[in-house]
PDB file of N, CA and C in Angstrom:
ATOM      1  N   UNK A   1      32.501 -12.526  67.415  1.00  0.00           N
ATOM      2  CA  UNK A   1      31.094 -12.513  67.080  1.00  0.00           C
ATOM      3  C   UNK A   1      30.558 -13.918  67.311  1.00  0.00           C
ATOM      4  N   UNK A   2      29.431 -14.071  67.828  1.00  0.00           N
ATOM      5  CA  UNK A   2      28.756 -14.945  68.767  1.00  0.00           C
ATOM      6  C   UNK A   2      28.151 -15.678  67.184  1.00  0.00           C
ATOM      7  N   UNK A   3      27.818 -17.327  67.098  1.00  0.00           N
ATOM      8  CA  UNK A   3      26.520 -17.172  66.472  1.00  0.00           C
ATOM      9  C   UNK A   3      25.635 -16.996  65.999  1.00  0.00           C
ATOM     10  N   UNK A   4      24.948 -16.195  67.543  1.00  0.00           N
ATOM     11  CA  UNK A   4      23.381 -15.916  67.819  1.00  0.00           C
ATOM     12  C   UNK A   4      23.788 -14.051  67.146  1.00  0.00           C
ATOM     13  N   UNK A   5      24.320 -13.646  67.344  1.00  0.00           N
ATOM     14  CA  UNK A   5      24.658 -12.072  66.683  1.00  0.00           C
ATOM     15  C   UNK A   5      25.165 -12.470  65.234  1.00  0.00           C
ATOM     16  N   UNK A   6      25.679 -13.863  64.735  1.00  0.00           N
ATOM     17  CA  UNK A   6      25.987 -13.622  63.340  1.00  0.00           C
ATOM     18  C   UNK A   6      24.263 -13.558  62.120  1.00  0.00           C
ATOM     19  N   UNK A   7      23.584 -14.552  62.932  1.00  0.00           N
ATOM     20  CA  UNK A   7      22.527 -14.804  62.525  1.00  0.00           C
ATOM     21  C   UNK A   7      21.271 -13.878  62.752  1.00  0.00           C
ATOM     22  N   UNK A   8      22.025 -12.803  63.616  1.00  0.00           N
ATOM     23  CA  UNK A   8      21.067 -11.624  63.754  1.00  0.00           C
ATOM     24  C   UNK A   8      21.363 -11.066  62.659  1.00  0.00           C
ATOM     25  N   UNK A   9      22.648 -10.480  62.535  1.00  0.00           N
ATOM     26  CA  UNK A   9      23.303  -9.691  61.879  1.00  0.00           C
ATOM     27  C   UNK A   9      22.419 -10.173  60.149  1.00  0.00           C
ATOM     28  N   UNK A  10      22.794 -11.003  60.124  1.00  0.00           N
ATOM     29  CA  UNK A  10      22.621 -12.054  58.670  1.00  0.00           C
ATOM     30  C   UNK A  10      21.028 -11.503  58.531  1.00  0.00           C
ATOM     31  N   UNK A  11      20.203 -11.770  59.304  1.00  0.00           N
ATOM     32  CA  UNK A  11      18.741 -11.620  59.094  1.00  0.00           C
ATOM     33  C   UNK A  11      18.319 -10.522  58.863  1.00  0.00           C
ATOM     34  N   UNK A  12      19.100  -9.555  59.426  1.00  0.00           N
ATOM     35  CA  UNK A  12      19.232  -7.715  59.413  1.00  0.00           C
ATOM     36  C   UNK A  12      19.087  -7.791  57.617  1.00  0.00           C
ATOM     37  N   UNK A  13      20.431  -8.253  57.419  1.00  0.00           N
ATOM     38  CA  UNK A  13      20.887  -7.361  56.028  1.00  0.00           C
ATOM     39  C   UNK A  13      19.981  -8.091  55.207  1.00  0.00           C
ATOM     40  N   UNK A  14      19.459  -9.440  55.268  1.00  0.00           N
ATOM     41  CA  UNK A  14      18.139  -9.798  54.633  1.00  0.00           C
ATOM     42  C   UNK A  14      17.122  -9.374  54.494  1.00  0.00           C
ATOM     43  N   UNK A  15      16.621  -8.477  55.822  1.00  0.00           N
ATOM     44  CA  UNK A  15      15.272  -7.763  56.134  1.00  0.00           C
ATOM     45  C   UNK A  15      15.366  -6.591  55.250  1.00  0.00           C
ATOM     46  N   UNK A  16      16.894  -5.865  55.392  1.00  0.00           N
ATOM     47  CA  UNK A  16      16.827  -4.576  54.559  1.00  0.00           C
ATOM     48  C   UNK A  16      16.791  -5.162  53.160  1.00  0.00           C
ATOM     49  N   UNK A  17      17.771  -5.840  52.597  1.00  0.00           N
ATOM     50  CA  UNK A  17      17.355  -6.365  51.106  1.00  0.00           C
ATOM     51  C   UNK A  17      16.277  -5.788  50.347  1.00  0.00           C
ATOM     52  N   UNK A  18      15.848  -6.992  51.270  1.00  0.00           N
ATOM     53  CA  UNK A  18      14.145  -7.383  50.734  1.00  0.00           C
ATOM     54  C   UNK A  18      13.663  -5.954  50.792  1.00  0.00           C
ATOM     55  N   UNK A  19      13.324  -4.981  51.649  1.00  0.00           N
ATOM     56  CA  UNK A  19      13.166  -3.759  51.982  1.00  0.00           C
ATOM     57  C   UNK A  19      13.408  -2.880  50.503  1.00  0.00           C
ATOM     58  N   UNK A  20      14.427  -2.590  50.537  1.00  0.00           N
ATOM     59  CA  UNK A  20      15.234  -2.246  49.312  1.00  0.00           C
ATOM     60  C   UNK A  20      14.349  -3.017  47.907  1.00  0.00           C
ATOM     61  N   UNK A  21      14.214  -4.103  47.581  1.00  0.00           N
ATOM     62  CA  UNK A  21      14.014  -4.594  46.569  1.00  0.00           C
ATOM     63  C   UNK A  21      12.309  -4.456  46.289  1.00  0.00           C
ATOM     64  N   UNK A  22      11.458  -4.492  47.528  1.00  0.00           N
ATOM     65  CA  UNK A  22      10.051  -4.190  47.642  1.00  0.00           C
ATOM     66  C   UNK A  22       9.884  -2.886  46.888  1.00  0.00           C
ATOM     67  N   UNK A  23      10.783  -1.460  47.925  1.00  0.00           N
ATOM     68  CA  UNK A  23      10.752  -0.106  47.089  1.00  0.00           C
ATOM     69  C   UNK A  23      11.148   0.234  45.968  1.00  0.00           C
ATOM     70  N   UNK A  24      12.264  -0.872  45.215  1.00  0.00           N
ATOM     71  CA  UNK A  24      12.397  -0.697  43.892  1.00  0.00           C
ATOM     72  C   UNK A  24      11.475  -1.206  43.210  1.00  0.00           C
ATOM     73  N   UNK A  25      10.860  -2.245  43.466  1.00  0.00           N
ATOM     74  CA  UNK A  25       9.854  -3.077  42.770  1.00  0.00           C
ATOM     75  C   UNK A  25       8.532  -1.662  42.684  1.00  0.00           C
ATOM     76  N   UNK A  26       8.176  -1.333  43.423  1.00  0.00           N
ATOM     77  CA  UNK A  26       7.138  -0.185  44.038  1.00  0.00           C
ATOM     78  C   UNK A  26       7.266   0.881  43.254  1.00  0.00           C
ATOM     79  N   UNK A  27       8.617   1.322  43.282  1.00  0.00           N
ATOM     80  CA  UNK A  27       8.875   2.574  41.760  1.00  0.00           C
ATOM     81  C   UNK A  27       8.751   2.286  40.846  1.00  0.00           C
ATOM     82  N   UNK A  28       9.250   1.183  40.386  1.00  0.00           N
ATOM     83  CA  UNK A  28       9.380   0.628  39.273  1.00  0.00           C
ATOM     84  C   UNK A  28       8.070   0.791  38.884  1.00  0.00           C
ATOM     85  N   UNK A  29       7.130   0.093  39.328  1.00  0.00           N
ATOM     86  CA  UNK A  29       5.767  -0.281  38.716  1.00  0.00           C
ATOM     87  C   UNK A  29       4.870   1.076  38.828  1.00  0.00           C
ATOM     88  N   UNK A  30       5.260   2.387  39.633  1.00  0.00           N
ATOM     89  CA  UNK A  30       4.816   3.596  40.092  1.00  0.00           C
ATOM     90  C   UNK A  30       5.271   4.218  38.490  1.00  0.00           C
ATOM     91  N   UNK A  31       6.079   4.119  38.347  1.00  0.00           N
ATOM     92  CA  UNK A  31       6.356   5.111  37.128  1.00  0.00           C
ATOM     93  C   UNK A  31       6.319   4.499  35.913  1.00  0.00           C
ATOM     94  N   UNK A  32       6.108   3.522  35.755  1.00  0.00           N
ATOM     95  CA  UNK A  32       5.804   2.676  34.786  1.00  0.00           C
ATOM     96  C   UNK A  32       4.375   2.455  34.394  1.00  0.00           C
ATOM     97  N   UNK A  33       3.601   2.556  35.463  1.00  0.00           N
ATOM     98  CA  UNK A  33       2.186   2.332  35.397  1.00  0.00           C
ATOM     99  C   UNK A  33       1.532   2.912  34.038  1.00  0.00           C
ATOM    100  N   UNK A  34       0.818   2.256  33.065  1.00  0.00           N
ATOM    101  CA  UNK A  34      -0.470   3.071  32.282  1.00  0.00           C
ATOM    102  C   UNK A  34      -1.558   3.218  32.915  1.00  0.00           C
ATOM    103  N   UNK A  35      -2.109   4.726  32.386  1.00  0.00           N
ATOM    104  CA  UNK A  35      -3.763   4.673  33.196  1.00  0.00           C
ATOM    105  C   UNK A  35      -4.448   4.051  31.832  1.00  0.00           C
ATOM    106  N   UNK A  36      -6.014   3.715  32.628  1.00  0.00           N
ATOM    107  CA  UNK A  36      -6.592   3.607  31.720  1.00  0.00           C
ATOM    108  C   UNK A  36      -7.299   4.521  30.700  1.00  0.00           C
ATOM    109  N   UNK A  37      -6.862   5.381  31.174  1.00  0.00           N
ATOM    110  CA  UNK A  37      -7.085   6.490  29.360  1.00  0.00           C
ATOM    111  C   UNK A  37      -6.517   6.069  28.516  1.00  0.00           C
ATOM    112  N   UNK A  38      -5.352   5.895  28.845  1.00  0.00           N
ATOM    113  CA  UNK A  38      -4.412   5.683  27.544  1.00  0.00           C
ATOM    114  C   UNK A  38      -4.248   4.443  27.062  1.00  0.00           C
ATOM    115  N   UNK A  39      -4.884   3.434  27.929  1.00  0.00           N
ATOM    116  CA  UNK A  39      -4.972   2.201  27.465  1.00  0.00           C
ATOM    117  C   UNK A  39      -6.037   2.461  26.605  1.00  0.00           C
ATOM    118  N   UNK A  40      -7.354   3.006  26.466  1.00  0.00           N
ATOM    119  CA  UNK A  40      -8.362   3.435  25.787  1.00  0.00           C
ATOM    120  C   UNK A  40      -7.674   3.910  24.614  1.00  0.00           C
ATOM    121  N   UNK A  41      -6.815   5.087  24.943  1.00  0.00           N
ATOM    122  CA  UNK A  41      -6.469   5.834  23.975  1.00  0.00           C
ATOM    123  C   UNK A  41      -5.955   5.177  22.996  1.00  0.00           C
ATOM    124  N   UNK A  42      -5.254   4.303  23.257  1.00  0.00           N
ATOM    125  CA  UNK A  42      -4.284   3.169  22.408  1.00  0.00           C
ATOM    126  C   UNK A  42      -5.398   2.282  21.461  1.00  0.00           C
ATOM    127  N   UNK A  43      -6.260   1.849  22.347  1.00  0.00           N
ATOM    128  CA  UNK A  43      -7.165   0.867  21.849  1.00  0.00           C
ATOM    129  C   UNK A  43      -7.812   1.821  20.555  1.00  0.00           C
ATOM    130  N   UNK A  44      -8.658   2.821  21.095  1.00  0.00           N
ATOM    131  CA  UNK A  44      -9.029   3.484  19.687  1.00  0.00           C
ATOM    132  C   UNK A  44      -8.186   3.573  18.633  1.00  0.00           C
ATOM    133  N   UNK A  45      -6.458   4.459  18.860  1.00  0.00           N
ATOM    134  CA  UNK A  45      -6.120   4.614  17.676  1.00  0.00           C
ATOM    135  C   UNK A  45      -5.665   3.121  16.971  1.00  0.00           C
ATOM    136  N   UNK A  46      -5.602   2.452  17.450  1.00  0.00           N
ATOM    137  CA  UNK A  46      -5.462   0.917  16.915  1.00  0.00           C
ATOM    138  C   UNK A  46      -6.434   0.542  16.432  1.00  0.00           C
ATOM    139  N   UNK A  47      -7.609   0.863  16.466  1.00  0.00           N
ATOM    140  CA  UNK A  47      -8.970   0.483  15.741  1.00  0.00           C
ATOM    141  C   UNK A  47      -8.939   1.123  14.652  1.00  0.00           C
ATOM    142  N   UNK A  48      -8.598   2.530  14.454  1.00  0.00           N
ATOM    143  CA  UNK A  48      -8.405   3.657  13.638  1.00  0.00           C
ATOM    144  C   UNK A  48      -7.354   3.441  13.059  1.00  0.00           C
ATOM    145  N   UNK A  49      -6.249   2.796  12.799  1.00  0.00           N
ATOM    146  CA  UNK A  49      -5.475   2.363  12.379  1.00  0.00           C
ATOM    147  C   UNK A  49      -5.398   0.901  11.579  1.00  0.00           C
ATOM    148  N   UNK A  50      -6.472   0.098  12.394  1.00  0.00           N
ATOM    149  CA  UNK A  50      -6.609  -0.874  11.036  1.00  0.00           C
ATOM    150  C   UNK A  50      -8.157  -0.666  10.269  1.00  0.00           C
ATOM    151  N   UNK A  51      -8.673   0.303  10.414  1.00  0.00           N
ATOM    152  CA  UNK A  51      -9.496   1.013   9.244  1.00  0.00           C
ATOM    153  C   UNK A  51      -8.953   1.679   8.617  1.00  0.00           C
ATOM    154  N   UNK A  52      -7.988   2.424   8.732  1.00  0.00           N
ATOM    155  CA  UNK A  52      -7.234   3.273   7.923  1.00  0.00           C
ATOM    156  C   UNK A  52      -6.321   2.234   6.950  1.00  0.00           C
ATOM    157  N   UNK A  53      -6.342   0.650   7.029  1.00  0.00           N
ATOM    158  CA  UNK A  53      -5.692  -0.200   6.203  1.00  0.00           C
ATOM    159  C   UNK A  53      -6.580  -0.610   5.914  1.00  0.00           C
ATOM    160  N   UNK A  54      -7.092  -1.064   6.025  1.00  0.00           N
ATOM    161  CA  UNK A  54      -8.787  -1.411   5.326  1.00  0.00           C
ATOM    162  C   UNK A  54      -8.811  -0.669   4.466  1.00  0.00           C
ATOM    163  N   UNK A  55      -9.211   0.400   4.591  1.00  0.00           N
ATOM    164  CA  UNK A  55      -9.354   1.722   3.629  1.00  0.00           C
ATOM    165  C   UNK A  55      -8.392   1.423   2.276  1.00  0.00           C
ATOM    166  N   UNK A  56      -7.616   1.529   2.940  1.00  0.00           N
ATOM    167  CA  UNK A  56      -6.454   1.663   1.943  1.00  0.00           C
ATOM    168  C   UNK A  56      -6.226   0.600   0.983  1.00  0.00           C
ATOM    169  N   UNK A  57      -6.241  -0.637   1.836  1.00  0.00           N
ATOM    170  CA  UNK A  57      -6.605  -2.077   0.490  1.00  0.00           C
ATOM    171  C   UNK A  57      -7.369  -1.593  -0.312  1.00  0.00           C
ATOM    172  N   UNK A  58      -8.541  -1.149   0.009  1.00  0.00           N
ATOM    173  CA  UNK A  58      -9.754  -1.116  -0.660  1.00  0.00           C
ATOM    174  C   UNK A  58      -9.418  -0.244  -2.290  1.00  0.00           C
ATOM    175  N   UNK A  59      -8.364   0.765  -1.512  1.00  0.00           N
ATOM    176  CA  UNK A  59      -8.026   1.867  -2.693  1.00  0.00           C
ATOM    177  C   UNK A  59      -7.295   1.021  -3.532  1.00  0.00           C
ATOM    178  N   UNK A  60      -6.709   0.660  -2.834  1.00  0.00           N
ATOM    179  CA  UNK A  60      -5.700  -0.488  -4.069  1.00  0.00           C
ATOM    180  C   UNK A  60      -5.969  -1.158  -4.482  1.00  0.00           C
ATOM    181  N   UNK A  61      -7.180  -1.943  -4.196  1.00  0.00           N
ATOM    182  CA  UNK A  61      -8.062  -2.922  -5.288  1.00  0.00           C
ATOM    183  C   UNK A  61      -8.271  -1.920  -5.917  1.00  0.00           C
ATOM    184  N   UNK A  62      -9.462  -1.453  -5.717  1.00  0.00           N
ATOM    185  CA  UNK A  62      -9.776  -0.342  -6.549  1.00  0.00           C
ATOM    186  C   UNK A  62      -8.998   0.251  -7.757  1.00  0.00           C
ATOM    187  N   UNK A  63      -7.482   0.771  -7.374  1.00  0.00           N
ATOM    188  CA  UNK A  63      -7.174   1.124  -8.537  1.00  0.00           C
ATOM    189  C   UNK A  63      -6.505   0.186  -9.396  1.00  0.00           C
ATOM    190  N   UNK A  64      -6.773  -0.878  -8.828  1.00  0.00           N
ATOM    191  CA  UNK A  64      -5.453  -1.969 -10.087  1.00  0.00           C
ATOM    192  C   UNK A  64      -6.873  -2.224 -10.618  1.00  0.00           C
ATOM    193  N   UNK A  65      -7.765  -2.716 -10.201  1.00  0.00           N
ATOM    194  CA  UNK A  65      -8.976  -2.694 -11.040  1.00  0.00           C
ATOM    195  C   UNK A  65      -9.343  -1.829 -12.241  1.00  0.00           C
ATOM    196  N   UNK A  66      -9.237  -0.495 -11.689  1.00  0.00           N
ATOM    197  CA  UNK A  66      -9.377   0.697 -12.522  1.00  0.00           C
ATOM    198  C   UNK A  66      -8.132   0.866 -13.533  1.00  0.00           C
ATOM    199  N   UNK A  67      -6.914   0.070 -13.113  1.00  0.00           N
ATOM    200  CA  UNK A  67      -5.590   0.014 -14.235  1.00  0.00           C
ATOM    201  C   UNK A  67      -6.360  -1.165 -15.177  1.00  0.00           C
ATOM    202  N   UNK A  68      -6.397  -2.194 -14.503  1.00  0.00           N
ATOM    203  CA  UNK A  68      -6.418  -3.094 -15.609  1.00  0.00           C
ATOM    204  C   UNK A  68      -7.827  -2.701 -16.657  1.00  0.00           C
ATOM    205  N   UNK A  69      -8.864  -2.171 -16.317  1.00  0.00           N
ATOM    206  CA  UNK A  69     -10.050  -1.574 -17.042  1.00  0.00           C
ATOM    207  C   UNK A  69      -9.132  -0.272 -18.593  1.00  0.00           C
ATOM    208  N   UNK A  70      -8.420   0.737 -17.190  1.00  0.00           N
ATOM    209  CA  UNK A  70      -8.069   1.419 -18.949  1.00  0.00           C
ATOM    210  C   UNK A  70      -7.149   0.780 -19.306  1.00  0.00           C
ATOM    211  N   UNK A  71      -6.281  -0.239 -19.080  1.00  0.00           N
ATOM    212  CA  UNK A  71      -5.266  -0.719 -20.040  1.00  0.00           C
ATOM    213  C   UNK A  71      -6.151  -1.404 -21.178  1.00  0.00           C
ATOM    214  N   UNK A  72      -7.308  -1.949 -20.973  1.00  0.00           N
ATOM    215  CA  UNK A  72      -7.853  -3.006 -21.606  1.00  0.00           C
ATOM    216  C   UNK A  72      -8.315  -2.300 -22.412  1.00  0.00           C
ATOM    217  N   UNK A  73      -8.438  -0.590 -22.273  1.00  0.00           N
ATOM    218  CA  UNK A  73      -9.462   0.248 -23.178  1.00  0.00           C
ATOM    219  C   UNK A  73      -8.509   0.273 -23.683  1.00  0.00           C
ATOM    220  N   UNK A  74      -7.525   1.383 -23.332  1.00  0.00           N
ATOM    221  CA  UNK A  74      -6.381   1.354 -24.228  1.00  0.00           C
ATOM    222  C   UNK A  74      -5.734   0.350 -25.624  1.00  0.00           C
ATOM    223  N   UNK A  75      -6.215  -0.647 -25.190  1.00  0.00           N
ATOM    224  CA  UNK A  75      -5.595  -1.820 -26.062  1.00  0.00           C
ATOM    225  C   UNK A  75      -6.544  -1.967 -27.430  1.00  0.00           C
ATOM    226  N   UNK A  76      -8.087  -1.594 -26.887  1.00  0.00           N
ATOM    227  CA  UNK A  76      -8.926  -1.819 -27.533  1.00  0.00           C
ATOM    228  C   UNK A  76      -8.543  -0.488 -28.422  1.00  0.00           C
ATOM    229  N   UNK A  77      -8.501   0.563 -28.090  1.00  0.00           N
ATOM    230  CA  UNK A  77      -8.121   1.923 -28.738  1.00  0.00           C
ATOM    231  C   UNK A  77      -7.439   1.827 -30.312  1.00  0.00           C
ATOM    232  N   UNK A  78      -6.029   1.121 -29.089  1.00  0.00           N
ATOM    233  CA  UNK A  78      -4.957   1.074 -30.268  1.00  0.00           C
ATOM    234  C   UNK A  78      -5.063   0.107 -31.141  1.00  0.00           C
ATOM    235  N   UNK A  79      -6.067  -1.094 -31.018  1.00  0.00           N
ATOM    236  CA  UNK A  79      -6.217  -1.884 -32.238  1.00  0.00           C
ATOM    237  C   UNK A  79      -6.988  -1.146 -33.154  1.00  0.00           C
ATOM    238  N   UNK A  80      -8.678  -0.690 -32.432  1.00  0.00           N
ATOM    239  CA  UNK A  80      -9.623   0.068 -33.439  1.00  0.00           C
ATOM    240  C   UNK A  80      -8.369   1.168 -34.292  1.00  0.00           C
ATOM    241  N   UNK A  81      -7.248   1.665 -33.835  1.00  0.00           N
ATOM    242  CA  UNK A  81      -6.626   2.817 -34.348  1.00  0.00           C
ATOM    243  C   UNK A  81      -5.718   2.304 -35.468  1.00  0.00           C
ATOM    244  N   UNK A  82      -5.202   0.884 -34.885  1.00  0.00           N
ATOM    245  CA  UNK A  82      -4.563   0.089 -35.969  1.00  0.00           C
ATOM    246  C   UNK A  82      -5.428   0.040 -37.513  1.00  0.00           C
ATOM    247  N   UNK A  83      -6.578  -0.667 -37.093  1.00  0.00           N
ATOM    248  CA  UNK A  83      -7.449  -0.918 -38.439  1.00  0.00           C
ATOM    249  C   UNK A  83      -7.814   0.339 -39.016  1.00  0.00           C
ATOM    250  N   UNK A  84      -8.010   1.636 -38.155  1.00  0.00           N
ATOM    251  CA  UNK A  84      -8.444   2.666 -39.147  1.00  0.00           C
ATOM    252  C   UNK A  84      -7.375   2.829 -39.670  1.00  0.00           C
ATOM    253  N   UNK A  85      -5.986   2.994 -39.309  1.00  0.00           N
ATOM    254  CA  UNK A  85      -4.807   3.394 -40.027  1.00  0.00           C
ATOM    255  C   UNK A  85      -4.810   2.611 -41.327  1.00  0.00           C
ATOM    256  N   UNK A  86      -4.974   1.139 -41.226  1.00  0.00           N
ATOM    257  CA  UNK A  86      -4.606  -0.001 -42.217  1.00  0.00           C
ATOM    258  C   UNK A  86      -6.172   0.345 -43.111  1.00  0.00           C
ATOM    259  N   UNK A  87      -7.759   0.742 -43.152  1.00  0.00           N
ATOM    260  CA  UNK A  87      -7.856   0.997 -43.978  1.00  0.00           C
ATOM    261  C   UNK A  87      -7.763   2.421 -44.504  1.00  0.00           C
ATOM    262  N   UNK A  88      -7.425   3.382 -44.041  1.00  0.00           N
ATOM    263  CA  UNK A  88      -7.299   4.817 -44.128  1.00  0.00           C
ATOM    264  C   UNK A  88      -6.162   4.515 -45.848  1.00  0.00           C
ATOM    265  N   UNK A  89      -5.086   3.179 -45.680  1.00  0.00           N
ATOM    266  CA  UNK A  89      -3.825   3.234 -46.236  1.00  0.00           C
ATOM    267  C   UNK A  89      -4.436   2.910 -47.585  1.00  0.00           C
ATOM    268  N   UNK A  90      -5.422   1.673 -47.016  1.00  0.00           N
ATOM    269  CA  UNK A  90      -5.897   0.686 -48.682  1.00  0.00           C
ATOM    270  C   UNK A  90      -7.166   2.035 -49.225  1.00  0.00           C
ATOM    271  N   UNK A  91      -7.159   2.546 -48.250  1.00  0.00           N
ATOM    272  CA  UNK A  91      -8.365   3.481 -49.708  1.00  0.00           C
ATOM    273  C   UNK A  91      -7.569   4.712 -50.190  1.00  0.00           C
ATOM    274  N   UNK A  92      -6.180   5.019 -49.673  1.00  0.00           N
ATOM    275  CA  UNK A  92      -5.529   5.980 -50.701  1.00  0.00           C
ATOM    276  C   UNK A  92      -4.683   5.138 -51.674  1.00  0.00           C
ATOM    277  N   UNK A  93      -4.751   3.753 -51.126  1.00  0.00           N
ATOM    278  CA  UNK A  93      -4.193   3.067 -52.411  1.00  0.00           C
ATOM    279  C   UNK A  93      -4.942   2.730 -53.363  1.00  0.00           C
ATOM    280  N   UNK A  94      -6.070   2.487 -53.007  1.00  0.00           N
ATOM    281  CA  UNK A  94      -6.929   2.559 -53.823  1.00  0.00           C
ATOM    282  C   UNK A  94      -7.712   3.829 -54.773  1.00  0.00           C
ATOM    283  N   UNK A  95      -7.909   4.783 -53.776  1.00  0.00           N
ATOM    284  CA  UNK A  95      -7.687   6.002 -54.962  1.00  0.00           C
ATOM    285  C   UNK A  95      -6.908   6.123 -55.864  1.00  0.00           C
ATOM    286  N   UNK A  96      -5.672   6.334 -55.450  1.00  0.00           N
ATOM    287  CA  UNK A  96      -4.522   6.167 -56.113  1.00  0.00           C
ATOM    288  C   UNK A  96      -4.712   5.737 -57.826  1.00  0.00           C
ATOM    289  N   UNK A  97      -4.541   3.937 -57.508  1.00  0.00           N
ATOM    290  CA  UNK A  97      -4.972   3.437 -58.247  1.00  0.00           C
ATOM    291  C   UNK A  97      -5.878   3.882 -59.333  1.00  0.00           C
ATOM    292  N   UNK A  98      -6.791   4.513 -59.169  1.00  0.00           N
ATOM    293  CA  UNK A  98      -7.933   4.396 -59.618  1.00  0.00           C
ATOM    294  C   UNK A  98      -7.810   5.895 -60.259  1.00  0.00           C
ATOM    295  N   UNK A  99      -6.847   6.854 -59.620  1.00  0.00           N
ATOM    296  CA  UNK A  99      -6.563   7.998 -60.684  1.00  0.00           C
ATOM    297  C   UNK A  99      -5.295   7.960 -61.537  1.00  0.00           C
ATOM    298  N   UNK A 100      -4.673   6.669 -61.173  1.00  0.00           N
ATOM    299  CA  UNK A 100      -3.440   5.954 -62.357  1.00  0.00           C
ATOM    300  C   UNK A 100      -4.527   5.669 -63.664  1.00  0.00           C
ATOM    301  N   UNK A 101      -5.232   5.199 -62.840  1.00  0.00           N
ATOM    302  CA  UNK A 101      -6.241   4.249 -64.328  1.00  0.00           C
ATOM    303  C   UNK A 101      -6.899   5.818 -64.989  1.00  0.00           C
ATOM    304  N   UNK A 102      -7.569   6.519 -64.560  1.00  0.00           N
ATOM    305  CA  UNK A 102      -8.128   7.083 -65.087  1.00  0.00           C
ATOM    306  C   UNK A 102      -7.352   7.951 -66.057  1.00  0.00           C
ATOM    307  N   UNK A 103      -6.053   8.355 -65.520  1.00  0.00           N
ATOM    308  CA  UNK A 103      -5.356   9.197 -66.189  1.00  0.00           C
ATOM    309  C   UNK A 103      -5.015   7.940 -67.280  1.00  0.00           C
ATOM    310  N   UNK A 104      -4.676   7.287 -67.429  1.00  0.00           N
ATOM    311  CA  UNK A 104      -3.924   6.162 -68.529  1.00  0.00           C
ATOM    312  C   UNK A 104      -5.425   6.121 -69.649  1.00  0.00           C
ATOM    313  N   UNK A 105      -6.815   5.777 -68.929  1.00  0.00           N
ATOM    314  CA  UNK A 105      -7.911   5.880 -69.989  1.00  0.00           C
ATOM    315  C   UNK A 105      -7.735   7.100 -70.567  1.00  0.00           C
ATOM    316  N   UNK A 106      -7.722   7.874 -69.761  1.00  0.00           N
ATOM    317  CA  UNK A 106      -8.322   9.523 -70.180  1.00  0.00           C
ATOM    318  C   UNK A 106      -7.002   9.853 -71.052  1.00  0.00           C
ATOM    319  N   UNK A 107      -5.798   9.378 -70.843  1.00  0.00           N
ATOM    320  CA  UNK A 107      -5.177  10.077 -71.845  1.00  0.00           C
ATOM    321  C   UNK A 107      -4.944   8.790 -73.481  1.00  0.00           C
ATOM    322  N   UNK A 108      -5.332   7.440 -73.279  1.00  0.00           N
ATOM    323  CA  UNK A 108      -6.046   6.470 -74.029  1.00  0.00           C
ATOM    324  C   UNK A 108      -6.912   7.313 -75.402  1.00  0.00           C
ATOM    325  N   UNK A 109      -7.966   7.854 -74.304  1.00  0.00           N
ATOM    326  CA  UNK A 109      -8.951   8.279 -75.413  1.00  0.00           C
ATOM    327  C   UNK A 109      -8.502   9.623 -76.315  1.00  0.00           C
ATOM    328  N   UNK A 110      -7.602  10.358 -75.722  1.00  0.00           N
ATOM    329  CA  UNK A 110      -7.293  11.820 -76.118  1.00  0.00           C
ATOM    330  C   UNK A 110      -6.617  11.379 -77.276  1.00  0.00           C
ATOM    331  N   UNK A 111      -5.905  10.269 -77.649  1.00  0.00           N
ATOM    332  CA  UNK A 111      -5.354   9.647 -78.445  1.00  0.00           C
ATOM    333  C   UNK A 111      -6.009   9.674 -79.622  1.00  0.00           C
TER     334      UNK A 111
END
């Protein structure tokens, strides 16, 4: 083999290469391709998707707001419920009392 035929030869299998690597490159990007619908399509539900988190913060402020509101009622509840209990206690102790005494007068005077 001559040279001038190695350097043919050589340039051949270069030409096809490249050949080869153009049509893979060519499929590649052929079947890979997005249209632009679906680039659209994407774009909307991605818009729709961070409103739908938006949204959703919003709920969750919302309800820790709305927690911390009835806890605070709640609290208020159970104190007002505390004091009625605590005087509900002193006025049957105080009845009480007060029909100890009467019975001790009343049976005083029967005397």
């Amino acid at each position: 083999m001559s040279r001038t035929e190695f350097v043919l030869a050589t340039a051949i299998i270069l030409f096809v290469a490249f050949c080869l690597g153009w049509f893979a490159n060519w499929l590649l990007h052929r079947f890979t391709r997005v249209a632009a619908d679906d680039v659209a399509q994407l774009d909307r539900m991605s818009q729709e998707l961070h409103e739908a988190e938006e949204t959703r913060d919003q709920a969750i402020t919302y309800l820790q707001q709305r927690e911390a509101e009835l806890t605070n009622q709640l609290s208020q509840t159970e104190a007002e419920l505390r004091a009625a209990m605590d005087g509900l206690r002193d006025a049957r102790h105080e009845a009480e009392e007060l029909r100890s005494h009467l019975n001790r007068s009343g049976a005083a005077s029967a005397e």
